[in-house]
Every structure is written in C-alpha cells, then in structure tokens.
PDB file of N, CA and C in Angstrom:
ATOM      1  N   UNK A   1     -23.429  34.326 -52.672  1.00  0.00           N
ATOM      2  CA  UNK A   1     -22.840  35.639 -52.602  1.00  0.00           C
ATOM      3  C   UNK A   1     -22.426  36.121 -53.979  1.00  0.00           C
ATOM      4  N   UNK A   2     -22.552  35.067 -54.738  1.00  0.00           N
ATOM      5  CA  UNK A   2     -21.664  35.466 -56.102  1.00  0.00           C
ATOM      6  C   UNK A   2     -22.570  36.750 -57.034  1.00  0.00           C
ATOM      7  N   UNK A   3     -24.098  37.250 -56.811  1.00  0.00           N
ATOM      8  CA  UNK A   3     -24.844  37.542 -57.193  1.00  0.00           C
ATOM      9  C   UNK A   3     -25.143  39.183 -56.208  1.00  0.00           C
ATOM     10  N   UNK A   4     -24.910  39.166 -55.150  1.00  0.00           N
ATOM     11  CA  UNK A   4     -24.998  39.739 -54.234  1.00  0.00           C
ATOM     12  C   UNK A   4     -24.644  41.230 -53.966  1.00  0.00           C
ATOM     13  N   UNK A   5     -24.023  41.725 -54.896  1.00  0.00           N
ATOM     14  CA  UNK A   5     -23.389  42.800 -55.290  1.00  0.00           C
ATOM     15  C   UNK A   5     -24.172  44.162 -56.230  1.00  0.00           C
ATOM     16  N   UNK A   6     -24.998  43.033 -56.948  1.00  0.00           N
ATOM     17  CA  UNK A   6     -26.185  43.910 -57.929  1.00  0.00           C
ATOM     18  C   UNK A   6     -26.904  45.212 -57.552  1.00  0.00           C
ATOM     19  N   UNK A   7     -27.711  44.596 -56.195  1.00  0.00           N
ATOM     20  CA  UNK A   7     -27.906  45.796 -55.524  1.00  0.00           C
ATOM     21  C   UNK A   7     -27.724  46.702 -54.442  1.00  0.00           C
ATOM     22  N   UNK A   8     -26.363  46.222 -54.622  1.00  0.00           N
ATOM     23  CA  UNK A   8     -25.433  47.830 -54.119  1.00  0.00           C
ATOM     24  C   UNK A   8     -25.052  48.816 -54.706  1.00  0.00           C
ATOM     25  N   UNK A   9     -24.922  50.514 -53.921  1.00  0.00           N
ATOM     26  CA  UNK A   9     -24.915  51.341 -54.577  1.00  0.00           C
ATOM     27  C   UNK A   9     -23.444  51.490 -54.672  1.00  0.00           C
ATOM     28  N   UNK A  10     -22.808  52.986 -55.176  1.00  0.00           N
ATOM     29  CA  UNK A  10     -21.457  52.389 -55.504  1.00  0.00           C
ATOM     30  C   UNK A  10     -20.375  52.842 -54.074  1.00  0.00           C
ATOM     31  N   UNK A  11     -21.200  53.783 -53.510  1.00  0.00           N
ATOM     32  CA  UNK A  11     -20.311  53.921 -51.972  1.00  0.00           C
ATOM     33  C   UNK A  11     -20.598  52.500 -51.393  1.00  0.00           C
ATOM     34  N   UNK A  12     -21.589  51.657 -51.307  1.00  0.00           N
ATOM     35  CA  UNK A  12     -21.299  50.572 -50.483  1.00  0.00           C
ATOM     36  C   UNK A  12     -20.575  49.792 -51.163  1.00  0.00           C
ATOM     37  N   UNK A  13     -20.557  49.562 -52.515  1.00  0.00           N
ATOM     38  CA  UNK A  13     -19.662  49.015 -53.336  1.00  0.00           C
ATOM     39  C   UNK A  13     -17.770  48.982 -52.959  1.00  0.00           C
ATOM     40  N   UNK A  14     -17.807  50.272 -52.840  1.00  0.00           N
ATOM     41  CA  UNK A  14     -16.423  50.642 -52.477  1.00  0.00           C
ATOM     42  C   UNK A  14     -16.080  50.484 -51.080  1.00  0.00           C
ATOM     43  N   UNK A  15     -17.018  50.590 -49.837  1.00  0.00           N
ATOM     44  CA  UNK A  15     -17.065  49.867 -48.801  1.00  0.00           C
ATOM     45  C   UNK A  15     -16.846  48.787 -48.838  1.00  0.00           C
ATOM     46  N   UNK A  16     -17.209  47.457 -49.590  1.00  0.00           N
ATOM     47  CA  UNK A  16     -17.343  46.483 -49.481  1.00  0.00           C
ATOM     48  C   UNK A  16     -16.052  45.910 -50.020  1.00  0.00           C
ATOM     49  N   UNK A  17     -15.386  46.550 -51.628  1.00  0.00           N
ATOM     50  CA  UNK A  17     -14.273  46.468 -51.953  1.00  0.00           C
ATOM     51  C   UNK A  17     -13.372  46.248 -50.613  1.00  0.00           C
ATOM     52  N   UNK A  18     -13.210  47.897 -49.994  1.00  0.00           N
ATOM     53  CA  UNK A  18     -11.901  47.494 -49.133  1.00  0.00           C
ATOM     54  C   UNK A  18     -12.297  46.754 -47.719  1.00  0.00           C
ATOM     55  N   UNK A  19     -13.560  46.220 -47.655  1.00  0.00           N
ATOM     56  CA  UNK A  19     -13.327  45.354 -46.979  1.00  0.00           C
ATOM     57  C   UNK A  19     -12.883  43.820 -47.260  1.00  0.00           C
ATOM     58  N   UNK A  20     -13.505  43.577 -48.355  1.00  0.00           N
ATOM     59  CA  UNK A  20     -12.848  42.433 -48.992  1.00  0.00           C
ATOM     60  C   UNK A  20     -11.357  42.368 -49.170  1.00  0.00           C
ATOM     61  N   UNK A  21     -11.057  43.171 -49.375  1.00  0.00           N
ATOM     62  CA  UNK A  21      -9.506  43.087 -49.829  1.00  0.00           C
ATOM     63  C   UNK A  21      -8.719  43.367 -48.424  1.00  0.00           C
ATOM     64  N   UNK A  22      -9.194  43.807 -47.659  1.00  0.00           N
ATOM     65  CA  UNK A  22      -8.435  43.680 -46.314  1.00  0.00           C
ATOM     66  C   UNK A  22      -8.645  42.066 -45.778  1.00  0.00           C
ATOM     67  N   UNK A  23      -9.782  41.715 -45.974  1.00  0.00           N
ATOM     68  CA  UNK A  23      -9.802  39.844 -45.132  1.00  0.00           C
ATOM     69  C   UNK A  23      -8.949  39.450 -46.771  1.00  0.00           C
ATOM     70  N   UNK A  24      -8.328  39.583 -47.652  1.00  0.00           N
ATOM     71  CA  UNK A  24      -7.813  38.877 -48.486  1.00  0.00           C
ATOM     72  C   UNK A  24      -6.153  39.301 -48.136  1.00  0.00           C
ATOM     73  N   UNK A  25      -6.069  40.553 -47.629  1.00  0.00           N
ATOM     74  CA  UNK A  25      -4.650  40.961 -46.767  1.00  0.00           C
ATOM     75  C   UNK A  25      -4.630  40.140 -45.898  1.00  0.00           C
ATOM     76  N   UNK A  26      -5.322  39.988 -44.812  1.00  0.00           N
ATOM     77  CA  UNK A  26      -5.286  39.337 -43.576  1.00  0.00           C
ATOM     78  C   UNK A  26      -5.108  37.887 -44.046  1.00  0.00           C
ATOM     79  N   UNK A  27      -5.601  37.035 -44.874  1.00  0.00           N
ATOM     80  CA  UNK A  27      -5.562  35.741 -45.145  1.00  0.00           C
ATOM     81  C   UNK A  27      -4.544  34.908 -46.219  1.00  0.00           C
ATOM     82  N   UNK A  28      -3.369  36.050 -46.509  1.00  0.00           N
ATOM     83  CA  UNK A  28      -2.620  36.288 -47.076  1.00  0.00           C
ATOM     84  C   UNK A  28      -1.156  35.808 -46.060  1.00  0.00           C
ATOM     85  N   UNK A  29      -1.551  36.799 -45.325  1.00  0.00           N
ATOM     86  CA  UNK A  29      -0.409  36.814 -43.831  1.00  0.00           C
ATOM     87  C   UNK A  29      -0.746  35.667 -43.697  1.00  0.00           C
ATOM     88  N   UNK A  30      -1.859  34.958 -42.924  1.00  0.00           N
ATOM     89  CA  UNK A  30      -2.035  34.461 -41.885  1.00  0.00           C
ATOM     90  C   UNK A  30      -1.550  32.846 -43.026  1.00  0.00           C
ATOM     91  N   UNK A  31      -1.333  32.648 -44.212  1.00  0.00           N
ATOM     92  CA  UNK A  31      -0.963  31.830 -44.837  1.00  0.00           C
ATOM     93  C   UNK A  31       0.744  31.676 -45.335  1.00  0.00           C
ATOM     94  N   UNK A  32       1.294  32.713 -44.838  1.00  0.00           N
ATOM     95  CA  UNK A  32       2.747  32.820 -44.798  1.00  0.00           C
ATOM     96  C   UNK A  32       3.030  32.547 -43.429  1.00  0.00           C
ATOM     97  N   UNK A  33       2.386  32.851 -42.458  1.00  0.00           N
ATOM     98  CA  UNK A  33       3.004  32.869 -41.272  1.00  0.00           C
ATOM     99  C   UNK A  33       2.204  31.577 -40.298  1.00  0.00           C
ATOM    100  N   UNK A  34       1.465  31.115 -40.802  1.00  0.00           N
ATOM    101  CA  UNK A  34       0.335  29.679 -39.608  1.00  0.00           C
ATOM    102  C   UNK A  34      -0.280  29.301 -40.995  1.00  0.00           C
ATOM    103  N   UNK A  35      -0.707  28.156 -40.369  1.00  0.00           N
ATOM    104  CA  UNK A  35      -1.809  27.450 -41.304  1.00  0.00           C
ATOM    105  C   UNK A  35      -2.934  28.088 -41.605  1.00  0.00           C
ATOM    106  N   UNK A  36      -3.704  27.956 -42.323  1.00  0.00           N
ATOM    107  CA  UNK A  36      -4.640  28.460 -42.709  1.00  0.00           C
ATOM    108  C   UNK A  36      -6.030  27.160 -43.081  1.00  0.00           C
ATOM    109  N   UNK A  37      -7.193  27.306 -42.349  1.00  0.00           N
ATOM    110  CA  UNK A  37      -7.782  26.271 -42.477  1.00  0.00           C
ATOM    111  C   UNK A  37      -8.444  25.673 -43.779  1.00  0.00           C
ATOM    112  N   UNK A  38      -9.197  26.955 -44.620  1.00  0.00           N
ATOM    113  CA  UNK A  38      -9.370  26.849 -46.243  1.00  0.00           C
ATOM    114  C   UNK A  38      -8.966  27.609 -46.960  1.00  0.00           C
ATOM    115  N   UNK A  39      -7.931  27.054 -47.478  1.00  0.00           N
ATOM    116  CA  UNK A  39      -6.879  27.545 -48.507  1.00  0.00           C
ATOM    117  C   UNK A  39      -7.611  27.953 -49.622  1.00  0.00           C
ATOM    118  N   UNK A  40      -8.619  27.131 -50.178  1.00  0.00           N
ATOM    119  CA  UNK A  40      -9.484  27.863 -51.509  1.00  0.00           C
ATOM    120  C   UNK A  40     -10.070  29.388 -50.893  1.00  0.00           C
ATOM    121  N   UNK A  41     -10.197  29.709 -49.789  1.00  0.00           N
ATOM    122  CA  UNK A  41     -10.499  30.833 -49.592  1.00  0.00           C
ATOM    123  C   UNK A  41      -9.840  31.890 -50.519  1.00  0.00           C
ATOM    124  N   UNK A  42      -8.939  32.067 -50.495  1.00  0.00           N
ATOM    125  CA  UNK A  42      -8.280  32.952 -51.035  1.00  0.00           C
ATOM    126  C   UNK A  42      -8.503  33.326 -52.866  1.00  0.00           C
ATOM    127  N   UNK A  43      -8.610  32.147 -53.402  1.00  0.00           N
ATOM    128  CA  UNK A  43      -9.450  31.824 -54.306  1.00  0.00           C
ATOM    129  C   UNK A  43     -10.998  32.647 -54.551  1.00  0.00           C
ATOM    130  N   UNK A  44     -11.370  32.673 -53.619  1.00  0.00           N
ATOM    131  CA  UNK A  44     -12.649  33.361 -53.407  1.00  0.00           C
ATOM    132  C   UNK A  44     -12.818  34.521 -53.131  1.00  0.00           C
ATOM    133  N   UNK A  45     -12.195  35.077 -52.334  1.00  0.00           N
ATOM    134  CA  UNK A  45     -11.627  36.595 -52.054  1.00  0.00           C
ATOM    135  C   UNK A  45     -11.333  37.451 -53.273  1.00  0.00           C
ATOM    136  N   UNK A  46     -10.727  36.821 -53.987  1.00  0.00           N
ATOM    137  CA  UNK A  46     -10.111  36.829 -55.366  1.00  0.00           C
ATOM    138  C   UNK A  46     -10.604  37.071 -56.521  1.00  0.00           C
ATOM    139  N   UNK A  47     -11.739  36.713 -56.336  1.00  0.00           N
ATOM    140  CA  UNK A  47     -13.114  36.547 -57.465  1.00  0.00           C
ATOM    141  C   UNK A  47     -13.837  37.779 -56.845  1.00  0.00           C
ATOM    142  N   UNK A  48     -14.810  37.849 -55.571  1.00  0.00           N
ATOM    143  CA  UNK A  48     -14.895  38.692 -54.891  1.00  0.00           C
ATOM    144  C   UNK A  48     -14.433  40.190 -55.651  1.00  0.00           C
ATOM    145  N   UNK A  49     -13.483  40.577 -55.072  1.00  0.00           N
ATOM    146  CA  UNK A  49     -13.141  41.485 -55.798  1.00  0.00           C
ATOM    147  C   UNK A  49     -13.046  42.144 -57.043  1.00  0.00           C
ATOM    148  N   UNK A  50     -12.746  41.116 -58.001  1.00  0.00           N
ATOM    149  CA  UNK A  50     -12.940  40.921 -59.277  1.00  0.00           C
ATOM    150  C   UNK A  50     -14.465  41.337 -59.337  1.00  0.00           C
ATOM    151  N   UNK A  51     -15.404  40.826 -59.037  1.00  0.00           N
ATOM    152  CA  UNK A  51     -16.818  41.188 -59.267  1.00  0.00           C
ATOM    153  C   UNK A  51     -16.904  42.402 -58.423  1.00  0.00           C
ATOM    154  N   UNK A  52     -16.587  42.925 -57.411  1.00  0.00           N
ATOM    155  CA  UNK A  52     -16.777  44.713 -57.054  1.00  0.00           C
ATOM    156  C   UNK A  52     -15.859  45.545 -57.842  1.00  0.00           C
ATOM    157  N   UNK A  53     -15.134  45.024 -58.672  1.00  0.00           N
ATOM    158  CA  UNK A  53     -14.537  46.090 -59.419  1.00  0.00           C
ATOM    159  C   UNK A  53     -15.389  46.039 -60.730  1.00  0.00           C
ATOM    160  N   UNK A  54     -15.622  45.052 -61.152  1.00  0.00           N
ATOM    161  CA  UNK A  54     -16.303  45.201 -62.372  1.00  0.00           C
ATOM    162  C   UNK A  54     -17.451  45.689 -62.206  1.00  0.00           C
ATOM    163  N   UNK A  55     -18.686  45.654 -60.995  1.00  0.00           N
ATOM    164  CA  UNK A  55     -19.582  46.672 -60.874  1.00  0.00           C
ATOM    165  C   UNK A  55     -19.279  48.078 -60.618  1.00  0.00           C
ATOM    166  N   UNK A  56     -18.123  47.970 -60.036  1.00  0.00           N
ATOM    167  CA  UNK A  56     -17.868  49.776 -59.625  1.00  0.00           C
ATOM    168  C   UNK A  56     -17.271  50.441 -61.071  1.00  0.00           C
ATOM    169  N   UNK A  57     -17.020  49.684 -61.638  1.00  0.00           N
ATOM    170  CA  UNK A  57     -16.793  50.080 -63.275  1.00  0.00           C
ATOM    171  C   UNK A  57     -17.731  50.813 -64.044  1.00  0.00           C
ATOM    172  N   UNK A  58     -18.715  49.461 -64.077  1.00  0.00           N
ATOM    173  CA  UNK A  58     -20.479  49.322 -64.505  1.00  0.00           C
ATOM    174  C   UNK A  58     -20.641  51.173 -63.952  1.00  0.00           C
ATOM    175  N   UNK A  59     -20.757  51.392 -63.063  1.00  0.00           N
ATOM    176  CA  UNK A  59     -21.350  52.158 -62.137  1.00  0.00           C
ATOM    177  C   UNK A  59     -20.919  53.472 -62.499  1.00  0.00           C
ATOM    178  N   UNK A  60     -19.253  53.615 -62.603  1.00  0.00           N
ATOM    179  CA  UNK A  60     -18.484  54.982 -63.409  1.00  0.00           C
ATOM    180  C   UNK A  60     -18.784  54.967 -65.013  1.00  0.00           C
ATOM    181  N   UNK A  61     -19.193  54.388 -65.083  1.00  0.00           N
ATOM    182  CA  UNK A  61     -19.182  54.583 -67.131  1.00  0.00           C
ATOM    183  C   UNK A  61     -20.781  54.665 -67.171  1.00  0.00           C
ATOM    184  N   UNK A  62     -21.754  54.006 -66.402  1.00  0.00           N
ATOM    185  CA  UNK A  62     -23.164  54.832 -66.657  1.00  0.00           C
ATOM    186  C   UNK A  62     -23.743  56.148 -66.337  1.00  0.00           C
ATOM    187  N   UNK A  63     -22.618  56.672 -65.469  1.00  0.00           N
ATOM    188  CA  UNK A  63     -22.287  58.177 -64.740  1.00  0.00           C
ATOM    189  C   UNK A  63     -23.840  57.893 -63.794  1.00  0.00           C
ATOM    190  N   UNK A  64     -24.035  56.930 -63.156  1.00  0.00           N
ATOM    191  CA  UNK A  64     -24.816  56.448 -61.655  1.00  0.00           C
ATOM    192  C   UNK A  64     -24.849  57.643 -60.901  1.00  0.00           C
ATOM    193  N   UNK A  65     -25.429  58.167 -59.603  1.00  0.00           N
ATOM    194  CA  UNK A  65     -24.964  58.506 -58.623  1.00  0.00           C
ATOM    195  C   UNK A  65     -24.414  58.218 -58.024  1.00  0.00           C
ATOM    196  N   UNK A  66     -23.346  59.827 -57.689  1.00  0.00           N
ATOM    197  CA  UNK A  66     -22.344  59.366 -56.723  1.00  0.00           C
ATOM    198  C   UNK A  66     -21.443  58.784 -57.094  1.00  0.00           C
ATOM    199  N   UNK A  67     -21.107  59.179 -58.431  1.00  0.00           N
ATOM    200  CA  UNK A  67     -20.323  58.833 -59.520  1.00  0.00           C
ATOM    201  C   UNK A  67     -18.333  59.246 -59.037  1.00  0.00           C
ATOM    202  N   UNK A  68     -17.466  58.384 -58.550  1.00  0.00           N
ATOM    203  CA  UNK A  68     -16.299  58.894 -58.342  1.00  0.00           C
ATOM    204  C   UNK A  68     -15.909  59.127 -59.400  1.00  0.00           C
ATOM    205  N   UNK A  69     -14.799  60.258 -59.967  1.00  0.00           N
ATOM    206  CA  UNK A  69     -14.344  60.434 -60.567  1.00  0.00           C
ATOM    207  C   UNK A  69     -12.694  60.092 -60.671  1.00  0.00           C
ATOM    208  N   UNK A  70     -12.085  59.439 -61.231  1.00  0.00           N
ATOM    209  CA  UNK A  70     -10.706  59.558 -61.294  1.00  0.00           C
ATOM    210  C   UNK A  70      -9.750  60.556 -62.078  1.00  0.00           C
ATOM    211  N   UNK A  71      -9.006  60.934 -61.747  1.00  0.00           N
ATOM    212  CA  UNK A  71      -8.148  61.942 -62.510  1.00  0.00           C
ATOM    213  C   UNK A  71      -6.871  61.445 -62.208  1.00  0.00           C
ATOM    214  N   UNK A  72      -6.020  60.317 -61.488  1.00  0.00           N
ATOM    215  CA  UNK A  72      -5.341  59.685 -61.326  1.00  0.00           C
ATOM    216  C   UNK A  72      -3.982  59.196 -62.548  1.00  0.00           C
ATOM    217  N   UNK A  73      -3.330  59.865 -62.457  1.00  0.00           N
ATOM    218  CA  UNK A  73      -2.179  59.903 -63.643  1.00  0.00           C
ATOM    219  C   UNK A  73      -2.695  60.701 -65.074  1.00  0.00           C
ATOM    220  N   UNK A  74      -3.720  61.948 -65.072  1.00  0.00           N
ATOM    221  CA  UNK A  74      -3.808  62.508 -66.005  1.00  0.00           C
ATOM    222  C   UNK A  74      -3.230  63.845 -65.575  1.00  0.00           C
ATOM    223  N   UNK A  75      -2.694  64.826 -66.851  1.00  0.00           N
ATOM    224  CA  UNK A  75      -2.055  65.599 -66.367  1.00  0.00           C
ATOM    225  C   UNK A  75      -2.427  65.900 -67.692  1.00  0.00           C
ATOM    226  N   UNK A  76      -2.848  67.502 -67.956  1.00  0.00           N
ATOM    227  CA  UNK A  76      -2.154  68.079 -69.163  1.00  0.00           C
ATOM    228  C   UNK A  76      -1.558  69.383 -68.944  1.00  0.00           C
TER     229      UNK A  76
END
C-alpha cells in the first residue's frame, strides 16, 4: 500500500485522506477505551496520511486538475 497513492487523482486523494484519518480516529478511541489487537496499526495510519498529504501537496503546487485552492488564514 505504501506505493498506492501515485495514481490517484487529487479528489480521491482527499477522499482517501479523510478516510484514513477517520479509521486512525476510530483506532485511537478504541485504544483508550478496550484493547486494541495491533497496536503498530496506528503507526501505520500515521504514515498513511503523511503520504496523502504529501501527494495532495505534489498535486496543489503543480496546479493538476482540480486543483483546491486554499485561502485559509489569508486576509489582506
């Protein structure tokens, strides 16, 4: 999976983001509150993300299609 990301575009990219990061919410809880069967999971989730942000990066700075734009704390 570590490779797996390449050829996605950047809406599935960002799909995929918050889905990752929701099973890394969920496995978060479920490790405060019950056992959890693989703890390196989280570890992995972790990375995960790390690699859809750094392509969805890739993706805004080559101005790709379907390019989001942020304007997020700019103001003049």
């Amino acid at each position: 999976m570590k490779n797996s990301f390449k050829e996605l575009k950047l809406n599935e990219l960002l799909a995929k983001r918050e889905e990752v990061r929701k099973k890394y919410f969920d496995l978060r809880f479920m490790s405060v509150v019950g056992h959890v069967e693989n703890p390196l999971e989280k570890r992995i989730l972790r990375r995960h993300i790390a690699r859809l942000e750094t392509r969805i990066t890739e993706h805004q700075r080559t101005g790709g299609p379907g390019v989001v734009t942020a304007t997020k704390g700019l103001s003049k």
